[in-house]
C-alpha atoms as a PDB file:
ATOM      1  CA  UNK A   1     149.360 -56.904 -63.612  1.00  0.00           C
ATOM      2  CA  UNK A   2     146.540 -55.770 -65.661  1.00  0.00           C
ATOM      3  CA  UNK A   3     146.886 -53.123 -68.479  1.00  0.00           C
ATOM      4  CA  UNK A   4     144.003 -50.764 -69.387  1.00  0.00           C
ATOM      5  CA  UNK A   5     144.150 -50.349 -73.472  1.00  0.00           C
ATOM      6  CA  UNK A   6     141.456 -48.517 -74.323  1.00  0.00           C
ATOM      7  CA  UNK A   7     138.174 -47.085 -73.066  1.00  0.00           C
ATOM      8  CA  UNK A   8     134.678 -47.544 -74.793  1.00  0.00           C
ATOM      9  CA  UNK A   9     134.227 -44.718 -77.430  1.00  0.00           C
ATOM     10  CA  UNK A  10     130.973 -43.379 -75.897  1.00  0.00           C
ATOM     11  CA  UNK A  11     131.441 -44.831 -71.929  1.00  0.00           C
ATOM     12  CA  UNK A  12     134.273 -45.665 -69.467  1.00  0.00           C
ATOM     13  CA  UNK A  13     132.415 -48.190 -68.240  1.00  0.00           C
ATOM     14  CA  UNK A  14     133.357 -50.709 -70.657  1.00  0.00           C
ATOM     15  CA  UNK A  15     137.624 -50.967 -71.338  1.00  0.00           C
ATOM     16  CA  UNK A  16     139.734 -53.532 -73.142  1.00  0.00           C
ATOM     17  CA  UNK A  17     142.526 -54.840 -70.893  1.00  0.00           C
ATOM     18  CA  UNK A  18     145.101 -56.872 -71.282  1.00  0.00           C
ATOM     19  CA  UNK A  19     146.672 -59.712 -68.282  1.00  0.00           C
ATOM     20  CA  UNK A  20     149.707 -61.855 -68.769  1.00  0.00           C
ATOM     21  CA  UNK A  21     149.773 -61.225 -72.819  1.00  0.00           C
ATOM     22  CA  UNK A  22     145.432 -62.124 -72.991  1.00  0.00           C
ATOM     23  CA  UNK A  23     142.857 -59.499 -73.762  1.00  0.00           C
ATOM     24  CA  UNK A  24     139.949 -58.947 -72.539  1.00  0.00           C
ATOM     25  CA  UNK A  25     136.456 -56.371 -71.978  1.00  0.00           C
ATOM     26  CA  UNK A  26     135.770 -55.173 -68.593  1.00  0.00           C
ATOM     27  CA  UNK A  27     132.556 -53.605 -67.178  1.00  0.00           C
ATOM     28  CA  UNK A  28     133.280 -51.072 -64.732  1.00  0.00           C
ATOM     29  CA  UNK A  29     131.520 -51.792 -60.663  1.00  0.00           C
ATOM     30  CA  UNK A  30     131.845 -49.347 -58.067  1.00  0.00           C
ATOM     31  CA  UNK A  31     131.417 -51.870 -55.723  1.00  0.00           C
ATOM     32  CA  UNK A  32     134.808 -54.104 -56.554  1.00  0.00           C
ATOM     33  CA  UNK A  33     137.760 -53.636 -54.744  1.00  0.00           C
ATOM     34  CA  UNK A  34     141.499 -55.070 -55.237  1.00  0.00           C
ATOM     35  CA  UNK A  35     143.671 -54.930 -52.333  1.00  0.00           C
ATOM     36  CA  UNK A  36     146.338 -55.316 -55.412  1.00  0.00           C
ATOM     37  CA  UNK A  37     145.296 -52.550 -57.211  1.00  0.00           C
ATOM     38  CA  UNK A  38     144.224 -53.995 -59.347  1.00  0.00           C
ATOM     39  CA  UNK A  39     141.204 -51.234 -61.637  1.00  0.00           C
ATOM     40  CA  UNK A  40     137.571 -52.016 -60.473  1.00  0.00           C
ATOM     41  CA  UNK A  41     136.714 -53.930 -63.215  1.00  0.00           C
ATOM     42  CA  UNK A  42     134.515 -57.101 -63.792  1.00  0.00           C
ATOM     43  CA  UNK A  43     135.089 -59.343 -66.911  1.00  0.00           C
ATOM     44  CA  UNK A  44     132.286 -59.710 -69.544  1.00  0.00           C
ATOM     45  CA  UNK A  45     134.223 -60.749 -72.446  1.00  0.00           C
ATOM     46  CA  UNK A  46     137.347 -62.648 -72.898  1.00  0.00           C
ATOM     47  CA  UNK A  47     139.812 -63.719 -73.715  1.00  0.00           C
ATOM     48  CA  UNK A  48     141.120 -62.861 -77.211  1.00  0.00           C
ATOM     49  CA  UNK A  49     144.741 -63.806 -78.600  1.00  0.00           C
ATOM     50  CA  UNK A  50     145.386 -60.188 -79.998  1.00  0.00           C
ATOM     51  CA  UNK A  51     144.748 -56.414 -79.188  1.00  0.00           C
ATOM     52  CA  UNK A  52     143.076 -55.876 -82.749  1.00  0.00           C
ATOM     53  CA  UNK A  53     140.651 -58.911 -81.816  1.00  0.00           C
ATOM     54  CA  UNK A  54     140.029 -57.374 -78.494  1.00  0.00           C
ATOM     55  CA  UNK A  55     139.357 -53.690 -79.996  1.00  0.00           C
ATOM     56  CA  UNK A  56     136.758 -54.948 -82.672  1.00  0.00           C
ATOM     57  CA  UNK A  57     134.662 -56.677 -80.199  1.00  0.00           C
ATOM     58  CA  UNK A  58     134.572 -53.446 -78.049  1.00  0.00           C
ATOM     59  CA  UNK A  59     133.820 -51.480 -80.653  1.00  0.00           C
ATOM     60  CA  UNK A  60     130.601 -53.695 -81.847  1.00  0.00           C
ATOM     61  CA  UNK A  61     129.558 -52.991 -78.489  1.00  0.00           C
ATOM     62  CA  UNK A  62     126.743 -50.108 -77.942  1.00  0.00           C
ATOM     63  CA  UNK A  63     128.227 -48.831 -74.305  1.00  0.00           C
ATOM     64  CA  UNK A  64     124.630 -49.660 -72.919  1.00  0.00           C
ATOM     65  CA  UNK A  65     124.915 -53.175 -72.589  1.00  0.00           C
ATOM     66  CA  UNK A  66     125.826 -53.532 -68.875  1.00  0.00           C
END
């Protein structure tokens, strides 16, 4: 099951989550559905061996990107 960590500081849009012990940066799309329920989020960047890892490269991101 996927884990939200944390939210972009300026958008929810853009989250790091983590699946099965990897992390990873999700762009939000209103059009993607889980029948798992899985959250409605596309990967854009990935995968990183550690939360601090995954956290730095979200926070170099602007918000604006996608």
């Amino acid at each position: 099951m996927t884990e939200l960590i944390v939210y972009h500081r300026k958008t929810c849009d853009l989250a790091l989550f983590s699946s099965e012990g990897q992390y990873w940066i999700g762009s939000y799309d209103e059009n993607l559905r889980h029948q798992n329920g899985e959250p409605s989020y596309v990967l854009i960047r990935g995968y990183f061996a550690t939360q601090q890892e995954g956290e730095e490269v979200l926070r170099s991101l602007k918000g604006d990107e996608f």
